[in-house]
PDB file of N, CA and C in Angstrom:
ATOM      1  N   UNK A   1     -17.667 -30.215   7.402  1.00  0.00           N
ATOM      2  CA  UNK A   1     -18.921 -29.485   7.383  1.00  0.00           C
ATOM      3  C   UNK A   1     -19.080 -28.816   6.028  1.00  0.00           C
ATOM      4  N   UNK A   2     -20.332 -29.029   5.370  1.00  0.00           N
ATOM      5  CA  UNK A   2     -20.707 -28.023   4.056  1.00  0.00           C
ATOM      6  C   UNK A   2     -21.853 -27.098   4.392  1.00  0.00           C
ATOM      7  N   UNK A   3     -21.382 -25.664   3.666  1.00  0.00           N
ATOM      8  CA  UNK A   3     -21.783 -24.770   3.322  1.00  0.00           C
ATOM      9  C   UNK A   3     -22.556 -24.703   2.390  1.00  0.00           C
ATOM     10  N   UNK A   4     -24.053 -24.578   2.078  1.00  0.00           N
ATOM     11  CA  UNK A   4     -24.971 -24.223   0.981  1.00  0.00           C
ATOM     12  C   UNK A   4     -24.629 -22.363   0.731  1.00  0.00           C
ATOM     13  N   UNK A   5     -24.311 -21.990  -1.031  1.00  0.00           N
ATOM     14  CA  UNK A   5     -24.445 -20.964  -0.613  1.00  0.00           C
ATOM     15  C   UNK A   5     -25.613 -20.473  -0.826  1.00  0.00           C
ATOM     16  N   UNK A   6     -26.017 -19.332   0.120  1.00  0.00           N
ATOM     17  CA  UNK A   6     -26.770 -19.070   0.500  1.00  0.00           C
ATOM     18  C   UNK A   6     -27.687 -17.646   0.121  1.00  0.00           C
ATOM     19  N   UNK A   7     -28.692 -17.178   0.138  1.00  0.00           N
ATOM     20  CA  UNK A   7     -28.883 -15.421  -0.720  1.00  0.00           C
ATOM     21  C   UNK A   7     -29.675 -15.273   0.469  1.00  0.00           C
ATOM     22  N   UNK A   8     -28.912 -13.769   0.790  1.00  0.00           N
ATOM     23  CA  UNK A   8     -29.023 -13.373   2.246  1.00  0.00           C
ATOM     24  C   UNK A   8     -30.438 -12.271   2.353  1.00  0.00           C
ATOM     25  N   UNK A   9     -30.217 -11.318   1.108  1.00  0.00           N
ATOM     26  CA  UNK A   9     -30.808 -10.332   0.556  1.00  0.00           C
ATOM     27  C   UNK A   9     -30.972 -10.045  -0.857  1.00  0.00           C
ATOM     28  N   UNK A  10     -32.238  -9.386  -0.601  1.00  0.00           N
ATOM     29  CA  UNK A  10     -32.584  -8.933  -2.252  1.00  0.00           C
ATOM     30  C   UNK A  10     -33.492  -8.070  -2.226  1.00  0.00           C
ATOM     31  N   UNK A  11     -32.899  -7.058  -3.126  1.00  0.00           N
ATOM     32  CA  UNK A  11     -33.608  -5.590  -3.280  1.00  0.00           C
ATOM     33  C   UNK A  11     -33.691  -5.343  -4.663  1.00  0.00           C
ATOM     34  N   UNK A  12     -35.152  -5.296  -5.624  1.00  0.00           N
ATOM     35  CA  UNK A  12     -34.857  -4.847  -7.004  1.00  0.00           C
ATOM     36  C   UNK A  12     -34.259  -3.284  -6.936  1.00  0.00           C
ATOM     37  N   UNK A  13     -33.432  -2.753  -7.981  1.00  0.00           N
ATOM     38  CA  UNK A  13     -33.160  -1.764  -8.120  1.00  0.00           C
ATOM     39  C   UNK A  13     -33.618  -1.116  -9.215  1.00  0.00           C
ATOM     40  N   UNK A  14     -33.036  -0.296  -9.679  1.00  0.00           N
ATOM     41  CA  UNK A  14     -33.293   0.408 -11.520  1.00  0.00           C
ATOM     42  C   UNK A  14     -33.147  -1.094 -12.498  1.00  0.00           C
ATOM     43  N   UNK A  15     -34.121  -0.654 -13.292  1.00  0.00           N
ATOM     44  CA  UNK A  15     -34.148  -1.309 -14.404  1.00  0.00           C
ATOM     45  C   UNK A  15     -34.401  -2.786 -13.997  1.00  0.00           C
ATOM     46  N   UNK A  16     -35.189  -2.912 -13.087  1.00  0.00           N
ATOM     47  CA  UNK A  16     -35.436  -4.326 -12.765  1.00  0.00           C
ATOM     48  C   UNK A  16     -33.675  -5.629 -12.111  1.00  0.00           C
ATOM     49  N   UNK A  17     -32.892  -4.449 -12.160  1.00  0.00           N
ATOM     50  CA  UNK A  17     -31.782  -5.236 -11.635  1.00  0.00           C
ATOM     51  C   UNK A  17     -32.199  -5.421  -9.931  1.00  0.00           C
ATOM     52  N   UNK A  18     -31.236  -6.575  -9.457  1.00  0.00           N
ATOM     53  CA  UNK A  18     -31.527  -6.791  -8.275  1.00  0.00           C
ATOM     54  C   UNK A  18     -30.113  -7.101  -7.379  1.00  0.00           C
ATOM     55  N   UNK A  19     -30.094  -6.196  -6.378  1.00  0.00           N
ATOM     56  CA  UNK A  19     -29.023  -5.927  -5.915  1.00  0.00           C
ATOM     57  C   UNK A  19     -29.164  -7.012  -4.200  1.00  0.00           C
ATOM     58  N   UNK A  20     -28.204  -8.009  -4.708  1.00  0.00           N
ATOM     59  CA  UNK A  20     -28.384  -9.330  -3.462  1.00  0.00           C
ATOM     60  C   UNK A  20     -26.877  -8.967  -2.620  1.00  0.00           C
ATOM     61  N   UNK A  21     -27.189  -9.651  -2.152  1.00  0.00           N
ATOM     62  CA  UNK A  21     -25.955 -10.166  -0.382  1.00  0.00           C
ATOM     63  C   UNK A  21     -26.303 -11.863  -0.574  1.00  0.00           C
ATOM     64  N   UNK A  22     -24.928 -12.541  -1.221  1.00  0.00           N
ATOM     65  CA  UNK A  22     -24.933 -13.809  -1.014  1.00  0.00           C
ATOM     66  C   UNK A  22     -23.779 -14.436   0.102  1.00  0.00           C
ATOM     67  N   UNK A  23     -24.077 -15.525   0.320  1.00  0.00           N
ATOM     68  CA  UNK A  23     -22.784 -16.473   1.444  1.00  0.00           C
ATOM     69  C   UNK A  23     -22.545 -17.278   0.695  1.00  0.00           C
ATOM     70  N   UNK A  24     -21.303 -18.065   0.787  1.00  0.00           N
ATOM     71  CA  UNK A  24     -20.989 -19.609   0.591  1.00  0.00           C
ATOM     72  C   UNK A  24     -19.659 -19.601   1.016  1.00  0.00           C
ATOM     73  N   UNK A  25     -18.903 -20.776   0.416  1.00  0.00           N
ATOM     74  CA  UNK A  25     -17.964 -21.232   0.441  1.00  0.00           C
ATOM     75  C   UNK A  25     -16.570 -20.729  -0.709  1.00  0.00           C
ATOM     76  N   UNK A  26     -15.325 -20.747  -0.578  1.00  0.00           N
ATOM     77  CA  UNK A  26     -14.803 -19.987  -1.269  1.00  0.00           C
ATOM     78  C   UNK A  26     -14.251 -20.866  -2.722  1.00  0.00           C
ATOM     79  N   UNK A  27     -14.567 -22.300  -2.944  1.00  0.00           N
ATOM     80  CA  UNK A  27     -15.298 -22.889  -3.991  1.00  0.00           C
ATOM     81  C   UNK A  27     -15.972 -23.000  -4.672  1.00  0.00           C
ATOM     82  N   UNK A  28     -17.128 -22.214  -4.044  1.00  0.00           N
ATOM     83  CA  UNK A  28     -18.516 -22.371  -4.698  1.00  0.00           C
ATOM     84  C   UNK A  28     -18.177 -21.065  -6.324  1.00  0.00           C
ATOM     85  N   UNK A  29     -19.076 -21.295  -7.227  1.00  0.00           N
ATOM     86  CA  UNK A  29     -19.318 -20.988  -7.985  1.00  0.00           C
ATOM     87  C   UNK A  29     -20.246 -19.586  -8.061  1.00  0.00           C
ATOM     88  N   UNK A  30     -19.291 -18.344  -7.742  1.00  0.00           N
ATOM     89  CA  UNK A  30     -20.297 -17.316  -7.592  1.00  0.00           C
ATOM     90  C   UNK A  30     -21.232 -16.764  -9.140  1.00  0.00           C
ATOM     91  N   UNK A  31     -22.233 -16.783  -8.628  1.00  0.00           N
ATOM     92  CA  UNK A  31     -23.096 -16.522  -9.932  1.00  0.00           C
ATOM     93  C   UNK A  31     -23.182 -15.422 -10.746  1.00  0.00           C
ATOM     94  N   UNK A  32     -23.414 -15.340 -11.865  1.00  0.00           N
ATOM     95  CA  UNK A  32     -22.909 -14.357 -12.471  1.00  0.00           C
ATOM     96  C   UNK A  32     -24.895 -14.563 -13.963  1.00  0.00           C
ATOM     97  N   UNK A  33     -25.646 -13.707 -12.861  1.00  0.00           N
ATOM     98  CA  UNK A  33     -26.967 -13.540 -13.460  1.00  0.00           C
ATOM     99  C   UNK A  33     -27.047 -12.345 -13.798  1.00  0.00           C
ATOM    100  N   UNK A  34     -27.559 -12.059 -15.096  1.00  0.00           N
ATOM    101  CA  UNK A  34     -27.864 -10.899 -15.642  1.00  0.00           C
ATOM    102  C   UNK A  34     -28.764  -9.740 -15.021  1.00  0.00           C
ATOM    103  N   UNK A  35     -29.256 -10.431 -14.449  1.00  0.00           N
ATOM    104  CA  UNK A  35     -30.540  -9.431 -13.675  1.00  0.00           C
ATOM    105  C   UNK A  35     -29.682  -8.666 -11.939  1.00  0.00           C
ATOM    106  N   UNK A  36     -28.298  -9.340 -11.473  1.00  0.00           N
ATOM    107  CA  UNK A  36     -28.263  -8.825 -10.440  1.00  0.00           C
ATOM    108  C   UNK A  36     -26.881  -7.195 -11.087  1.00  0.00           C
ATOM    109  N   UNK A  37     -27.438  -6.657  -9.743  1.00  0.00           N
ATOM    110  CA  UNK A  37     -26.683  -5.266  -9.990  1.00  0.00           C
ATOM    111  C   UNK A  37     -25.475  -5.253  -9.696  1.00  0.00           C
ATOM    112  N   UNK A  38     -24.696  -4.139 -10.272  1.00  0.00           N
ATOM    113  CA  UNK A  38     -23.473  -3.618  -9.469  1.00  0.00           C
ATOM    114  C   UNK A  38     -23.693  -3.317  -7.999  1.00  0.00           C
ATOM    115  N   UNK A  39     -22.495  -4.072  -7.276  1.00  0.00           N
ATOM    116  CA  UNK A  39     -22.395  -3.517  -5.941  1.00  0.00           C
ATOM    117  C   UNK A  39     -23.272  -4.595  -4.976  1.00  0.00           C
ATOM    118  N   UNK A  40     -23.746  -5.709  -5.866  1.00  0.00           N
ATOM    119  CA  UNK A  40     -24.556  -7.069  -4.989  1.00  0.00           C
ATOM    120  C   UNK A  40     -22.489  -7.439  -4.283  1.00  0.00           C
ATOM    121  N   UNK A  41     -23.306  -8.334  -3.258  1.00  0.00           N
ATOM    122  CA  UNK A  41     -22.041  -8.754  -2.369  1.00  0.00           C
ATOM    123  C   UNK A  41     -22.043 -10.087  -2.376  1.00  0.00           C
ATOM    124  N   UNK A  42     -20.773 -10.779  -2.290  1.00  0.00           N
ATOM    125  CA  UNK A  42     -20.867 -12.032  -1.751  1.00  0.00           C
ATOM    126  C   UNK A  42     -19.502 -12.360  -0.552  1.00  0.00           C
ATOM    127  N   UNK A  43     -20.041 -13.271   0.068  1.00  0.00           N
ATOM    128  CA  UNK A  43     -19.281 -13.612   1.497  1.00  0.00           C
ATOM    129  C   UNK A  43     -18.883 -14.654   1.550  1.00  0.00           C
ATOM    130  N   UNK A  44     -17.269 -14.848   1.277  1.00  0.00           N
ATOM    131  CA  UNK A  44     -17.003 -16.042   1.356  1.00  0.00           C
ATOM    132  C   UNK A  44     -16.977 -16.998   3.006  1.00  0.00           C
ATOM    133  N   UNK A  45     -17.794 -16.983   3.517  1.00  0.00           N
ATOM    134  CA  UNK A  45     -17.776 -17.479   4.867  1.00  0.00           C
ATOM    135  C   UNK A  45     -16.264 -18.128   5.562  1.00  0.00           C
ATOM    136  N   UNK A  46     -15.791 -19.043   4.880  1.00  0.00           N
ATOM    137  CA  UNK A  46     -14.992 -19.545   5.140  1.00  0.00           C
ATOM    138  C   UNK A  46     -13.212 -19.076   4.907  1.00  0.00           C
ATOM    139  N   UNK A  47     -13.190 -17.908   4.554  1.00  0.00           N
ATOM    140  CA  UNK A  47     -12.265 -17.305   4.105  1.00  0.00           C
ATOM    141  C   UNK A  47     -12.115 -15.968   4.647  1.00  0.00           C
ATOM    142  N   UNK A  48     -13.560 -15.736   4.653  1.00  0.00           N
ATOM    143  CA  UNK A  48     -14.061 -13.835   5.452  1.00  0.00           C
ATOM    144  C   UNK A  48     -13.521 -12.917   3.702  1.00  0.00           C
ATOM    145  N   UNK A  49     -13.168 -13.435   2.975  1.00  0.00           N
ATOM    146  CA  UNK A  49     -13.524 -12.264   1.725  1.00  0.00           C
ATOM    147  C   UNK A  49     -14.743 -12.026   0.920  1.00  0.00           C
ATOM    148  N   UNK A  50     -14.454 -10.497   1.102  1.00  0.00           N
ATOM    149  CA  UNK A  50     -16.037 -10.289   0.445  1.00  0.00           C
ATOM    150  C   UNK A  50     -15.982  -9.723  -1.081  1.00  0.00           C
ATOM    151  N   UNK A  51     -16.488  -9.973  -1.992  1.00  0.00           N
ATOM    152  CA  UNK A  51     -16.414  -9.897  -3.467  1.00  0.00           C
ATOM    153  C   UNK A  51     -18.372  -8.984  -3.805  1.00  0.00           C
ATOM    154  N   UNK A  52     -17.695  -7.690  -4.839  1.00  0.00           N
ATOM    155  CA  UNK A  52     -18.746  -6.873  -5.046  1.00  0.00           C
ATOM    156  C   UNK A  52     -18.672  -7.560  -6.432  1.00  0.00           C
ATOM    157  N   UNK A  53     -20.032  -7.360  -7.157  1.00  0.00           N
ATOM    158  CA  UNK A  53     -20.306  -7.916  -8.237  1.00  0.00           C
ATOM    159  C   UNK A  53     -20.360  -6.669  -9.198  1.00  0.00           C
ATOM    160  N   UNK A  54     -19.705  -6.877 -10.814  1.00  0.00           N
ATOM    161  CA  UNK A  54     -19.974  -5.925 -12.033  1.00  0.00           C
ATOM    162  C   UNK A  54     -20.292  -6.185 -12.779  1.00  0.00           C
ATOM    163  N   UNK A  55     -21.606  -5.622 -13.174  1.00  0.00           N
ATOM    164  CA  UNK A  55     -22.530  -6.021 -14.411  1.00  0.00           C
ATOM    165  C   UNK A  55     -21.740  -5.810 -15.638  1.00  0.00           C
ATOM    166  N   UNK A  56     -20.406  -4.687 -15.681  1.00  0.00           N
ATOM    167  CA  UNK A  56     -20.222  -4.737 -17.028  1.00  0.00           C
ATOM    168  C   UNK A  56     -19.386  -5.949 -17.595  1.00  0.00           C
ATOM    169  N   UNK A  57     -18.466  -6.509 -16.498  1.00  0.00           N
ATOM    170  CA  UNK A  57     -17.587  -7.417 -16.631  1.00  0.00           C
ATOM    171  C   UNK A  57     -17.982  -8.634 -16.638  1.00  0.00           C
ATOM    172  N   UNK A  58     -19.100  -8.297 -15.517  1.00  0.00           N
ATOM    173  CA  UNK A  58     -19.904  -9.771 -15.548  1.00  0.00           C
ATOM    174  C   UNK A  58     -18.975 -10.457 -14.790  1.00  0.00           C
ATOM    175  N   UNK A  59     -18.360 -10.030 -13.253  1.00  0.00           N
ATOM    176  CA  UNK A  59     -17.420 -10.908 -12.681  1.00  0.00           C
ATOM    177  C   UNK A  59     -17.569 -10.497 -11.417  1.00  0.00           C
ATOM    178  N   UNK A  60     -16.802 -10.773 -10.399  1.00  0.00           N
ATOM    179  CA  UNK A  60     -16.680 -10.588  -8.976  1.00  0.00           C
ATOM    180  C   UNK A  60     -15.458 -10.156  -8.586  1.00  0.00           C
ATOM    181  N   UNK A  61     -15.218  -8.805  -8.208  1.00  0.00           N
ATOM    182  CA  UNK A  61     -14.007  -8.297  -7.822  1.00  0.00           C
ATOM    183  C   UNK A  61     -13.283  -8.525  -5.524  1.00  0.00           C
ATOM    184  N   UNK A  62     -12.634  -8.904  -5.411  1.00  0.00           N
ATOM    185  CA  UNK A  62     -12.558  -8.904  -4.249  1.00  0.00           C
ATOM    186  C   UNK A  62     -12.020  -7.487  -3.818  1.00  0.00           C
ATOM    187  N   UNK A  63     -13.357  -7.251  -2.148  1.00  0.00           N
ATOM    188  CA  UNK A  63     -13.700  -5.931  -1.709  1.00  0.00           C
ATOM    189  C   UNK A  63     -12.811  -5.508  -0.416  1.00  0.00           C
ATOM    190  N   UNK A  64     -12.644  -7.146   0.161  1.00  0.00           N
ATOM    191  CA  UNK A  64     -12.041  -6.628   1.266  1.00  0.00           C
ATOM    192  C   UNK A  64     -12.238  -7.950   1.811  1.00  0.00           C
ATOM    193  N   UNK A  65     -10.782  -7.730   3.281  1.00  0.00           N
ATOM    194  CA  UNK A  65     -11.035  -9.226   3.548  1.00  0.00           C
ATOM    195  C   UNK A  65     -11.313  -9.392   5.293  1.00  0.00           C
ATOM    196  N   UNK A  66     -12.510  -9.946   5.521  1.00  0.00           N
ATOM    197  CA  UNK A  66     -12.564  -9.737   6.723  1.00  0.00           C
ATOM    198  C   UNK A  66     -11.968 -11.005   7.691  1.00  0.00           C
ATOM    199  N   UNK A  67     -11.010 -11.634   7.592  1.00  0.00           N
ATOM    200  CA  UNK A  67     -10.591 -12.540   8.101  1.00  0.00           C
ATOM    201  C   UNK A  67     -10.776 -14.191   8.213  1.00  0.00           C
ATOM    202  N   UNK A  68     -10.402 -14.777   9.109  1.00  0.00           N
ATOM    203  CA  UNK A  68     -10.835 -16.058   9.183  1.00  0.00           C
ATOM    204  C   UNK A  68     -10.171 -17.142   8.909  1.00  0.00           C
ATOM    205  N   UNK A  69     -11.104 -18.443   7.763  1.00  0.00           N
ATOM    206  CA  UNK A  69     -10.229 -19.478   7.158  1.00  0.00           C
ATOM    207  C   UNK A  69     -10.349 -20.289   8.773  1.00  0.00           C
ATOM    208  N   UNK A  70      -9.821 -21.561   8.056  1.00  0.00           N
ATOM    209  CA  UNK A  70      -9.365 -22.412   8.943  1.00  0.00           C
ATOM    210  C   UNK A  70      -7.465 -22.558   9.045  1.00  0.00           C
TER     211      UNK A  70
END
């Protein structure tokens, strides 16, 4: 079975940044767009870890892991 990932939510914030909630797979290629904020989320569905995003680093830190995997 494949996973599209997916953008769950989106809220502009300050300065025209936009603070999302994405899904996918723990392969997928989390994006790393200038316009989204600190503290956007992503969900690795298939893994249950969730990764907050930092504009200064420009990377995805893992937040916590909510279980799962096959």
């Amino acid at each position: 079975m494949s996973v599209r990932m997916t953008k769950m939510d989106s809220i502009v914030g300050v300065n025209g940044k936009r603070y999302v909630e994405l899904a996918g797979l723990f392969n997928d290629t989390k994006p790393t767009d200038d316009s989204y904020a600190t503290g956007s989320l992503f969900l690795e569905v298939d893994t249950g870890d969730v990764y907050a995003y930092d504009e200064d680093s420009s990377d995805w830190g893992k937040i916590a892991s909510l279980g799962g995997g096959s």
